[in-house]
Protein backbone atom coordinates (compact mmCIF):
# COMPACT_ATOMS: atom_id res chain seq x y z
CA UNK A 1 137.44 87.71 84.85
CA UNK A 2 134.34 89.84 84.23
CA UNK A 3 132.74 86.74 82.15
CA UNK A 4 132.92 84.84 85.65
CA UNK A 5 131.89 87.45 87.87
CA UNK A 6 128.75 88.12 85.46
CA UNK A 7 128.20 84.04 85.84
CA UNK A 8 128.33 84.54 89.56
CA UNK A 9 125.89 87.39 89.84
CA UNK A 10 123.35 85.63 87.26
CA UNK A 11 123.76 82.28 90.11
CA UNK A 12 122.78 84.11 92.92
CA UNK A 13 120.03 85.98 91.14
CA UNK A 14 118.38 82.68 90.25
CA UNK A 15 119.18 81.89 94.01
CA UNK A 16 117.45 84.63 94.98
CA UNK A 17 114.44 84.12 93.28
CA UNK A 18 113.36 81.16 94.39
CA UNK A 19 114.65 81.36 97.84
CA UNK A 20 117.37 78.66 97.59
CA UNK A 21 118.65 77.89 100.87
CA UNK A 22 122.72 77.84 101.85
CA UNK A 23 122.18 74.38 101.99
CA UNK A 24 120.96 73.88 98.30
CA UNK A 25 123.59 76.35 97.38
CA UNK A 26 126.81 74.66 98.69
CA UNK A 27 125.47 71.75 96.30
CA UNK A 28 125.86 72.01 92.44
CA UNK A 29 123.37 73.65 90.87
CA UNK A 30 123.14 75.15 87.27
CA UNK A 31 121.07 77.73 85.74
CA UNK A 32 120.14 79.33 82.30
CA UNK A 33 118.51 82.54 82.13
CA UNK A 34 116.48 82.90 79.16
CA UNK A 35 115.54 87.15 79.78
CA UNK A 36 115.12 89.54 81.97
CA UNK A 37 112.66 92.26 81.04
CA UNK A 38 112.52 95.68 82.77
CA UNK A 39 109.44 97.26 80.61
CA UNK A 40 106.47 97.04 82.78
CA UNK A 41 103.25 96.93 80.17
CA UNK A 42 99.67 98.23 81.50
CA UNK A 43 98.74 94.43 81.83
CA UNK A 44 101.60 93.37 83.73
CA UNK A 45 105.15 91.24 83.15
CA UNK A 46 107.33 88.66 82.43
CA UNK A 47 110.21 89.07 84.38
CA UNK A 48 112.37 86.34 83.65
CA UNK A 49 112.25 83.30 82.59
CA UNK A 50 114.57 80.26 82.11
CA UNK A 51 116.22 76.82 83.58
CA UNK A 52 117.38 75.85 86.38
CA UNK A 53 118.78 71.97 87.18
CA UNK A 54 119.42 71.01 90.87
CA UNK A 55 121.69 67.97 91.49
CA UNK A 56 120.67 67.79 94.71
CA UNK A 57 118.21 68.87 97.34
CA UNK A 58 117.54 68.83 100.97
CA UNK A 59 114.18 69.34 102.91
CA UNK A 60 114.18 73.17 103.98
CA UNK A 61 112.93 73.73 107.40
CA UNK A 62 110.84 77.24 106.64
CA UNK A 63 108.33 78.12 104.01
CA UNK A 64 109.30 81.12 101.93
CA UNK A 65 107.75 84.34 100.15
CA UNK A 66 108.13 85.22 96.24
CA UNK A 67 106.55 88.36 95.89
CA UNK A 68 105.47 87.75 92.31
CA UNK A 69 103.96 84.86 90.55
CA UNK A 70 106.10 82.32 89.20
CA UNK A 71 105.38 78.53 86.97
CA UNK A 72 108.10 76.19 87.85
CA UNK A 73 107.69 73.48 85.11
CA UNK A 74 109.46 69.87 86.43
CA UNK A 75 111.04 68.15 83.26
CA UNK A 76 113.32 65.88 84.99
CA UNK A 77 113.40 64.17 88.34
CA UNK A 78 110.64 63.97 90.96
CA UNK A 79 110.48 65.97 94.56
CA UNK A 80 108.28 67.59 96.88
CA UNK A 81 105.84 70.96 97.00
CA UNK A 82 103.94 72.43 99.87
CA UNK A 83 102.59 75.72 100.74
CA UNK A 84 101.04 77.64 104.19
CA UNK A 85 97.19 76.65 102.87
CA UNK A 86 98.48 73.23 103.62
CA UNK A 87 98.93 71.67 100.34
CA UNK A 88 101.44 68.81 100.03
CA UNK A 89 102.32 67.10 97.05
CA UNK A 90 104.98 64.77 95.32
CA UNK A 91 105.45 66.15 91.98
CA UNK A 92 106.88 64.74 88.99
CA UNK A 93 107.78 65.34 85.56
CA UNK A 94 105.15 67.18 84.01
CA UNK A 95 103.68 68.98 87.19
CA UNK A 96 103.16 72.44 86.82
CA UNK A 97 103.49 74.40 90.12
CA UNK A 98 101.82 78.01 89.96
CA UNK A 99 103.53 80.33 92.88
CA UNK A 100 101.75 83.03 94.61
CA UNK A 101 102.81 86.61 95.73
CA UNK A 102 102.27 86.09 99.42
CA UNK A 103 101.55 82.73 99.73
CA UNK A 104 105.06 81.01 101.39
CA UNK A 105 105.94 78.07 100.14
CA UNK A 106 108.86 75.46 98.95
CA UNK A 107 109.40 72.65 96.62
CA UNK A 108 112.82 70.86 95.55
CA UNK A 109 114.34 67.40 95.06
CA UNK A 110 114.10 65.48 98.15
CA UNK A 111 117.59 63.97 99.67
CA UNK A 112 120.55 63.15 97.77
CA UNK A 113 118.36 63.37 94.54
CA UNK A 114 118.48 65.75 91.44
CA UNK A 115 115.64 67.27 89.11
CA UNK A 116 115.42 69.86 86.13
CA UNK A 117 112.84 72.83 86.18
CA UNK A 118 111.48 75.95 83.75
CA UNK A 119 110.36 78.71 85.36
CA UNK A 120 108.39 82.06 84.22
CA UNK A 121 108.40 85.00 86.72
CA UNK A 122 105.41 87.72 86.09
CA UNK A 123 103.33 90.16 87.80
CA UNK A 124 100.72 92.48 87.14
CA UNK A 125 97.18 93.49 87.25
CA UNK A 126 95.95 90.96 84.53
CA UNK A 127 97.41 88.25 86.70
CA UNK A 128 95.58 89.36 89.53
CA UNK A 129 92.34 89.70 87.30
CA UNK A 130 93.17 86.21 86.14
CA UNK A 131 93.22 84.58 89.90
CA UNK A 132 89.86 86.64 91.02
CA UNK A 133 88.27 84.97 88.05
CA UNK A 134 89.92 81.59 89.57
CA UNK A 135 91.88 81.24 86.44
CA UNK A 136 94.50 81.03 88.62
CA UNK A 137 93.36 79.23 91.50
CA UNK A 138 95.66 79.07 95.19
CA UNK A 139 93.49 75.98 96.33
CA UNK A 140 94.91 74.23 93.11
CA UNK A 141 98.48 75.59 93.01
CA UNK A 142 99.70 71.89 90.84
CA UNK A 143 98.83 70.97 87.32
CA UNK A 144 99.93 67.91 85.02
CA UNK A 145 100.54 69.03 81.43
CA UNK A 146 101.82 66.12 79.14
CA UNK A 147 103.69 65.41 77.28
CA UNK A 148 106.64 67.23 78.34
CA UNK A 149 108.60 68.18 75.18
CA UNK A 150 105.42 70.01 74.08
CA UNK A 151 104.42 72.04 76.60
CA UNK A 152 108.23 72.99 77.29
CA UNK A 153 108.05 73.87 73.39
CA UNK A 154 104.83 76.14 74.01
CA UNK A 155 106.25 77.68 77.36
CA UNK A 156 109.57 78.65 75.39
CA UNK A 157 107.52 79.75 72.03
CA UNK A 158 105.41 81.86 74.82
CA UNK A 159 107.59 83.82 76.52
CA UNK A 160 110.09 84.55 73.78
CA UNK A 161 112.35 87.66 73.33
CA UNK A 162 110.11 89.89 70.91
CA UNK A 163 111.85 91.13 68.20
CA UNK A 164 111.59 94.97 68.77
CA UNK A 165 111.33 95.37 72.91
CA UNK A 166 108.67 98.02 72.97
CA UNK A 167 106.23 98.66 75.30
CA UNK A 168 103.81 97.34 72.32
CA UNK A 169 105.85 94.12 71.78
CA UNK A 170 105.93 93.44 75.82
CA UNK A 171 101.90 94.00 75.67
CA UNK A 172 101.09 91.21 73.06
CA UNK A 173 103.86 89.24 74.72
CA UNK A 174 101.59 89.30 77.97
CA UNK A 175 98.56 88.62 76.07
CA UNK A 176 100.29 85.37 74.75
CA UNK A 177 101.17 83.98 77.82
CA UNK A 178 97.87 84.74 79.25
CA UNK A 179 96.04 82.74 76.46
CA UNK A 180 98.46 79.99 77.59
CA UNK A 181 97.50 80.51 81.49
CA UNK A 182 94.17 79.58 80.49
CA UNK A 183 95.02 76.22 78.62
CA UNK A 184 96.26 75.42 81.97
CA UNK A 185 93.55 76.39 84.12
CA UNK A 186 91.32 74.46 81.61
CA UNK A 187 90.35 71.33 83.80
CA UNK A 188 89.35 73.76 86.98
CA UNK A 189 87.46 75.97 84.28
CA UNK A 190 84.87 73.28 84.05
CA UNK A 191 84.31 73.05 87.86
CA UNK A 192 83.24 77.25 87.74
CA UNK A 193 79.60 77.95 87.86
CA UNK A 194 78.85 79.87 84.58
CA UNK A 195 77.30 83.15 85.55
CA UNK A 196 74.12 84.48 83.53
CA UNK A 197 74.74 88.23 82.82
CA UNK A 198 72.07 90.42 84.66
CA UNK A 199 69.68 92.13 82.31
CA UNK A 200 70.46 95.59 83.89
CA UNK A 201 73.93 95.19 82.73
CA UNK A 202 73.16 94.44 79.31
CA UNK A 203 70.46 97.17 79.11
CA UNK A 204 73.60 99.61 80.56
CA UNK A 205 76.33 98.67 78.50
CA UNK A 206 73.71 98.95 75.29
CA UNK A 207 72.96 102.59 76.86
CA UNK A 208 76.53 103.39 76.39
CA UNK A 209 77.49 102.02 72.98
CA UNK A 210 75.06 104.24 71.52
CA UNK A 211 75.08 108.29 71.15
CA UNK A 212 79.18 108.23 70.68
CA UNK A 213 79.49 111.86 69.81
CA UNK A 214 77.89 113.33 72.70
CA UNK A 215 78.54 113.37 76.54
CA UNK A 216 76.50 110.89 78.50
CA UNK A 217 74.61 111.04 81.45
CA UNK A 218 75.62 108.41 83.81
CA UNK A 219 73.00 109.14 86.68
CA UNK A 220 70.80 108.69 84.08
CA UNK A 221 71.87 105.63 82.88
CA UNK A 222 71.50 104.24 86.78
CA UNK A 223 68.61 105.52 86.82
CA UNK A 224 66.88 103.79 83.85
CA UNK A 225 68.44 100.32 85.38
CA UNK A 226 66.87 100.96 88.71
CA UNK A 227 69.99 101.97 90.42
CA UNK A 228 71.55 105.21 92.81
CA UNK A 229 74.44 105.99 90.67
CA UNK A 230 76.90 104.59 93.68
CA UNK A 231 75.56 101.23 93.62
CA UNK A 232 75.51 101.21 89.72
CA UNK A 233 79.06 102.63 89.48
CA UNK A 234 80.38 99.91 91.92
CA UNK A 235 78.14 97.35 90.30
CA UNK A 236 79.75 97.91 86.74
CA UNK A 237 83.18 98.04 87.78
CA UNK A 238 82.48 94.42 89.40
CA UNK A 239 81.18 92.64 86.37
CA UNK A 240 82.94 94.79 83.85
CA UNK A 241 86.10 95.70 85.47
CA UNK A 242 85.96 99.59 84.53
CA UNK A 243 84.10 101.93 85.95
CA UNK A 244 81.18 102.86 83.44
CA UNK A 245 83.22 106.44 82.79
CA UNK A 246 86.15 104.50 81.44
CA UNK A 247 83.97 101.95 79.68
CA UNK A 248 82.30 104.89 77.77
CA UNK A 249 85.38 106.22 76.67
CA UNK A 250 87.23 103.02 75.47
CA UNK A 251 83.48 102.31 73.24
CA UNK A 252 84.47 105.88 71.83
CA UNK A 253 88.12 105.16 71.41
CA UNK A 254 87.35 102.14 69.39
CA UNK A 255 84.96 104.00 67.15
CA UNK A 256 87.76 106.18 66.44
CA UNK A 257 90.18 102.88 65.73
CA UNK A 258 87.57 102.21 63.37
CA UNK A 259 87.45 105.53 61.32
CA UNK A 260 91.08 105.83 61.52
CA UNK A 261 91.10 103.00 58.86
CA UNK A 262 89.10 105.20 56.56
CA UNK A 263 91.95 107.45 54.73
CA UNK A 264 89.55 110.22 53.97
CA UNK A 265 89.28 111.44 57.02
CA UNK A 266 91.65 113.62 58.76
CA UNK A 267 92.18 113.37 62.75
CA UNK A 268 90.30 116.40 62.88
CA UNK A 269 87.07 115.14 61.41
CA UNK A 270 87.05 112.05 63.44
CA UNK A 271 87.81 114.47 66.31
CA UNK A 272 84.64 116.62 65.69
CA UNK A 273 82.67 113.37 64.50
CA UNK A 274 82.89 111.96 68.12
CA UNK A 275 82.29 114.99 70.42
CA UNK A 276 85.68 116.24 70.90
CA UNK A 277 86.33 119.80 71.60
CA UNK A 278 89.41 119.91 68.73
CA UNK A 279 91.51 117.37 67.96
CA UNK A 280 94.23 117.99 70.69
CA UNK A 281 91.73 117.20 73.48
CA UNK A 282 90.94 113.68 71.39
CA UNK A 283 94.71 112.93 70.62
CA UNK A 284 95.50 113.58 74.66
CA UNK A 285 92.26 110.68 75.38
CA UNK A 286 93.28 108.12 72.60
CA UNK A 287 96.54 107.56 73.91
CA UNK A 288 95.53 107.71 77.62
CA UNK A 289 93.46 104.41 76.31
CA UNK A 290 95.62 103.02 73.62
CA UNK A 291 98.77 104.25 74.56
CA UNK A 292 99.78 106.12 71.26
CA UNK A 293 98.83 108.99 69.54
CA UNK A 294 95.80 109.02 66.55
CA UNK A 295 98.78 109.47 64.01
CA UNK A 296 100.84 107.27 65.34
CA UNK A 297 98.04 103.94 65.49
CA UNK A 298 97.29 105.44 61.91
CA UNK A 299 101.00 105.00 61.00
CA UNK A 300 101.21 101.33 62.25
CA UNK A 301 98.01 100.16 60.14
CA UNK A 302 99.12 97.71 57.18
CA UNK A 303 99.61 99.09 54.18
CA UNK A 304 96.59 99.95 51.78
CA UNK A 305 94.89 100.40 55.33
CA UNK A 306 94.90 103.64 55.89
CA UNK A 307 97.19 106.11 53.64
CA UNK A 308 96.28 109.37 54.06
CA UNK A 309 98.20 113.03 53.24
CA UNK A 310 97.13 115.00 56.20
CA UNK A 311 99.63 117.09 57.80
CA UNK A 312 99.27 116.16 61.50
């Protein structure tokens, strides 16, 4: 009894996800869900993933919202996709379509005909870094990938169940599957202008690798680019994606990676070594940026890495 009620819920929360209408639904559909992950990561998520097969489909007569980004991957049949930016295509096995948050849409078997789909839900910031970099592009919301078996393979291998489900795990999980997103978006790479860096933003980012152990002065650093500090804040954060504050203090934060690795010195040495008041102030900033404490990234080195006897 609770085995079929748990196989009810699990049908209607694949319904619900991709907006199946009543009409779909009174027709026999079937569904695997692969995960559902709850552990939202700094870069984003994958919030479920899995298959879905459709034995038959009917035209719906109203586009529909997502609210996160989805890949619906067709292995088996053929149908129909269209979105509000006016995009209309048949799609067959081995089309790729790449859903939006808030762009409505729908796609399905056509008539009295059947197909078989994987899907990846995810949201995030990273996502939205990767579609204002058009590496995820709504003008080109279809892609072919062939052959079938292996990209199914790669999407599976991608968004696997890590083995420990840590907030760590979760984050190199994301960076797989964004390493994938760009094997997609490879053909419409090559149609983006390549951008030459501007010289000021070399000079600036050079200003603020160096001097590590000391405080630096930003309005001075617009200034010897040729900048107010406003526009040179704002102008950072474009290219860079941090502000130049927070790119300062991840350039320190991996110096400190770096001399964690060195067993001789103690947390409080690399503390002082960098400018840090004591080493409580520098523990409190290395996990704001790495998201553990000095110790603990010191801990998680391999072995022969790092081994040191300080009591901290």
């Amino acid at each position: 009894m609770l085995r079929d009620a748990a196989a009810e819920c699990l049908y209607w929360q694949i319904a619900c996800i991709f907006w199946l209408d009543a009409e779909i639904m009174s027709h026999m559909m079937e569904s695997r869900l692969l995960f559902r992950n709850d552990v939202r990561t700094p870069l984003g998520r994958l919030t479920t993933a899995g298959f879905v097969r459709v034995h038959a489909g009917v035209r719906r007569s109203a586009l529909r919202v997502l609210g996160s980004y989805a890949l619906v991957y067709l292995l088996e049949g053929s149908g129909h996709f269209q979105d509000a930016n006016h995009i209309e295509r048949r799609v067959w096995p081995g089309d790729m379509m790449v859903i939006f948050p808030e762009i409505s849409h729908e796609y399905g078997p056509v008539q009295d005909y059947s197909w078989s789909e994987f899907y990846v839900v995810f949201d995030g910031p990273a996502f939205d870094l990767w579609r204002e970099a058009g590496l995820l592009n709504p003008a080109q919301p279809v892609h072919h990938l062939e052959p079938v078996d292996e990209w199914l393979d790669r999407l599976r291998t991608a968004v696997a169940e890590p083995r420990a489900v840590t907030l760590a795990a979760r984050t190199l999980e994301i960076c797989r599957f964004l390493e994938l997103l760009t094997e997609i978006a490879a053909p419409t790479l090559a149609d983006l202008p390549v951008a030459a860096e501007p010289t000021w933003l070399a000079h600036a980012c050079s200003l603020l690798d160096t001097e590590l152990t000391r405080d630096h002065d930003l309005a001075g650093v617009a200034q010897e680019v040729g900048m107010s500090y406003e526009t040179f804040r704002k102008q950072f954060q474009q290219h860079v994606g941090v502000p130049p504050a927070r790119y300062r203090a991840i350039r320190r934060i991996d110096a400190a990676c770096a001399m964690l690795q060195d067993p001789e010195l103690t947390i409080r040495a690399i503390a002082a070594s960098l400018g840090f008041s004591d080493e409580f102030h520098f523990s409190r900033r290395f996990k704001q940026i790495t998201g553990v404490s000095p110790r603990e990234f010191r801990r998680r080195l391999p072995r022969g890495s790092a081994q040191t006897h300080e009591q901290l």
